[in-house]
C-alpha atoms as a PDB file:
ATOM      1  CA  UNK A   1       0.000   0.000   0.000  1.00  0.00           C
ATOM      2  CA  UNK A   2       1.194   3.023  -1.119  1.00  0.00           C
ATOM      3  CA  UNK A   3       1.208   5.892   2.270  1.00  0.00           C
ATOM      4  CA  UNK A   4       2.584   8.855  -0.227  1.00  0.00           C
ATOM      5  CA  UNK A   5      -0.117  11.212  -1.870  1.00  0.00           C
ATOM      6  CA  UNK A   6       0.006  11.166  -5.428  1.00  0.00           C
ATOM      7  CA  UNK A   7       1.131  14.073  -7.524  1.00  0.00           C
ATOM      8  CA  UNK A   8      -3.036  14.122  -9.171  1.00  0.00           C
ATOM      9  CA  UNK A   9      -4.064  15.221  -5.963  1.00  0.00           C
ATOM     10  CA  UNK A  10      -2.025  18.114  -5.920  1.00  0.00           C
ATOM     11  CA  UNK A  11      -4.738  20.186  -8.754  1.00  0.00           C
ATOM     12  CA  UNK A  12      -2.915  23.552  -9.383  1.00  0.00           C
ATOM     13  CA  UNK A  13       0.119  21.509 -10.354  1.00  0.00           C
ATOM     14  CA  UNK A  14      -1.212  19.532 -12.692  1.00  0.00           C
ATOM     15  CA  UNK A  15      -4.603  20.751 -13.220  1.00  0.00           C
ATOM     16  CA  UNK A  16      -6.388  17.797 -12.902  1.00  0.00           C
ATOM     17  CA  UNK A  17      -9.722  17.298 -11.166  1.00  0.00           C
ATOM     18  CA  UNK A  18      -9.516  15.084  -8.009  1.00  0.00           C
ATOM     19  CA  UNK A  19     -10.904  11.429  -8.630  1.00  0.00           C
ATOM     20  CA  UNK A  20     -10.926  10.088  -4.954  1.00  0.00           C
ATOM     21  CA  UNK A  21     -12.988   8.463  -2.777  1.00  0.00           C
ATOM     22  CA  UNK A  22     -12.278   8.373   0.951  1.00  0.00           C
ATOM     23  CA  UNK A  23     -12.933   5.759   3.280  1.00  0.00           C
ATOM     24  CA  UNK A  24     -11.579   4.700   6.914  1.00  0.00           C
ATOM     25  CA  UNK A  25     -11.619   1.730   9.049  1.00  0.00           C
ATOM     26  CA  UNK A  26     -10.974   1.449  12.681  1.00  0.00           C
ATOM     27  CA  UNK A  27      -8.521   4.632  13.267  1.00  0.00           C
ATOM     28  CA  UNK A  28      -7.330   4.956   9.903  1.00  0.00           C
ATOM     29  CA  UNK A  29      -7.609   7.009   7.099  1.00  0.00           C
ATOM     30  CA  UNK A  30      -7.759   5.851   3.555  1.00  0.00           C
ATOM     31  CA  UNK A  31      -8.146   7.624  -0.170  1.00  0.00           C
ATOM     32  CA  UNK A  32      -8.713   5.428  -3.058  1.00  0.00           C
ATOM     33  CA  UNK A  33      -6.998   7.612  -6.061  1.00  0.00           C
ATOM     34  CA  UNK A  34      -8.979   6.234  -9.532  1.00  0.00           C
ATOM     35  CA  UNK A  35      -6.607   7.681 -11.695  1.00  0.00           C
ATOM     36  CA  UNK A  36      -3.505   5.509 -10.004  1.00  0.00           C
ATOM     37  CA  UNK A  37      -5.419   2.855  -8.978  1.00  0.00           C
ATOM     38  CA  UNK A  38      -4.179   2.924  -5.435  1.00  0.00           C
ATOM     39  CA  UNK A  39      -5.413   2.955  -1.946  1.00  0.00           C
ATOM     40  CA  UNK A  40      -3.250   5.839   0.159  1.00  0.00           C
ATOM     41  CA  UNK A  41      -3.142   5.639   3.805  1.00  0.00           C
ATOM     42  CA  UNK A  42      -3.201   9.569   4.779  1.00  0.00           C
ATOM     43  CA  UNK A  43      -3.322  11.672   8.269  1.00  0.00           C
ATOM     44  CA  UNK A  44      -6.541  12.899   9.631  1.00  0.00           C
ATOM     45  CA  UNK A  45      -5.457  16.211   9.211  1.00  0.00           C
ATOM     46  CA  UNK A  46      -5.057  14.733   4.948  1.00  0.00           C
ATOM     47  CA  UNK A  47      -8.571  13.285   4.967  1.00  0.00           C
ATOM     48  CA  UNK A  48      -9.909  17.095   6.253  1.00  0.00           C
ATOM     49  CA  UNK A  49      -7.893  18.711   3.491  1.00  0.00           C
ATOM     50  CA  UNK A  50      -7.903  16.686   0.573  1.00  0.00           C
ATOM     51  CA  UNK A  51     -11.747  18.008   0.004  1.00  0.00           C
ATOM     52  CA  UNK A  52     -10.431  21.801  -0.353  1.00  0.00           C
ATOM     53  CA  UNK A  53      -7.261  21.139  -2.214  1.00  0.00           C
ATOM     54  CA  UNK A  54      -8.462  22.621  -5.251  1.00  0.00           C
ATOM     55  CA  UNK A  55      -9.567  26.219  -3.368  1.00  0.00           C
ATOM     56  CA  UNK A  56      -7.454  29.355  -2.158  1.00  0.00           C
ATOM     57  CA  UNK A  57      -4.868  27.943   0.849  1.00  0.00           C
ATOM     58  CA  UNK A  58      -6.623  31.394   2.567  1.00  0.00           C
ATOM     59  CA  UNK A  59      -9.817  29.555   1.988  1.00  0.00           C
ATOM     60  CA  UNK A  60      -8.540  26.174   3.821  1.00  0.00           C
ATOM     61  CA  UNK A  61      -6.960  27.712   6.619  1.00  0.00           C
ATOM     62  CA  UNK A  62     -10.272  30.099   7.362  1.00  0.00           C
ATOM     63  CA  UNK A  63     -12.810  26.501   7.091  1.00  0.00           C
ATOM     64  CA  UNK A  64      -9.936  24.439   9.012  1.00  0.00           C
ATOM     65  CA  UNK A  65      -8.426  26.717  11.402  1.00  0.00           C
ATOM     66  CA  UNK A  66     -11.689  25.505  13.549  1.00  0.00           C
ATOM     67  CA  UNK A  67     -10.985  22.236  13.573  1.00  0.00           C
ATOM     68  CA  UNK A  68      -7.180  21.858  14.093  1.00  0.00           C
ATOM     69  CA  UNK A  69      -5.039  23.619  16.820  1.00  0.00           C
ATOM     70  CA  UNK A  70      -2.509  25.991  14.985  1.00  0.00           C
ATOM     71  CA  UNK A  71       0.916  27.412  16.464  1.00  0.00           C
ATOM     72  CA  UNK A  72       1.716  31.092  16.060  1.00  0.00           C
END
């Protein structure tokens, strides 16, 4: 099993539309990526973020900030 993100999921780079589905299991975190054909075993804080990779990084961190404790 693959636990690296593929470069697809990264959109601006390549400009190519996410094709995912996420799914977990007891404590873990998983992404299916179609286009690689590969299940990737990702952080919780991943599996928040992967739905807002293709918006503003202003836009993530104002939705996410919430959620997840951030140092200054």
């Amino acid at each position: 099993m693959n636990t690296a993100i593929p470069s697809t999921a990264n959109n601006r780079e390549t400009g190519l539309r996410l094709f995912i589905k996420k799914f977990k299991t007891a404590g873990q975190h998983y992404i299916y990526d179609v286009r690689s054909n590969e299940i990737i075993k990702v952080s919780p804080v991943i599996w928040d973020i992967i739905d807002h990779v293709d918006k503003p990084v202003n836009s993530i961190a104002a939705k996410l900030k919430l959620i997840f404790a951030v140092a200054t």
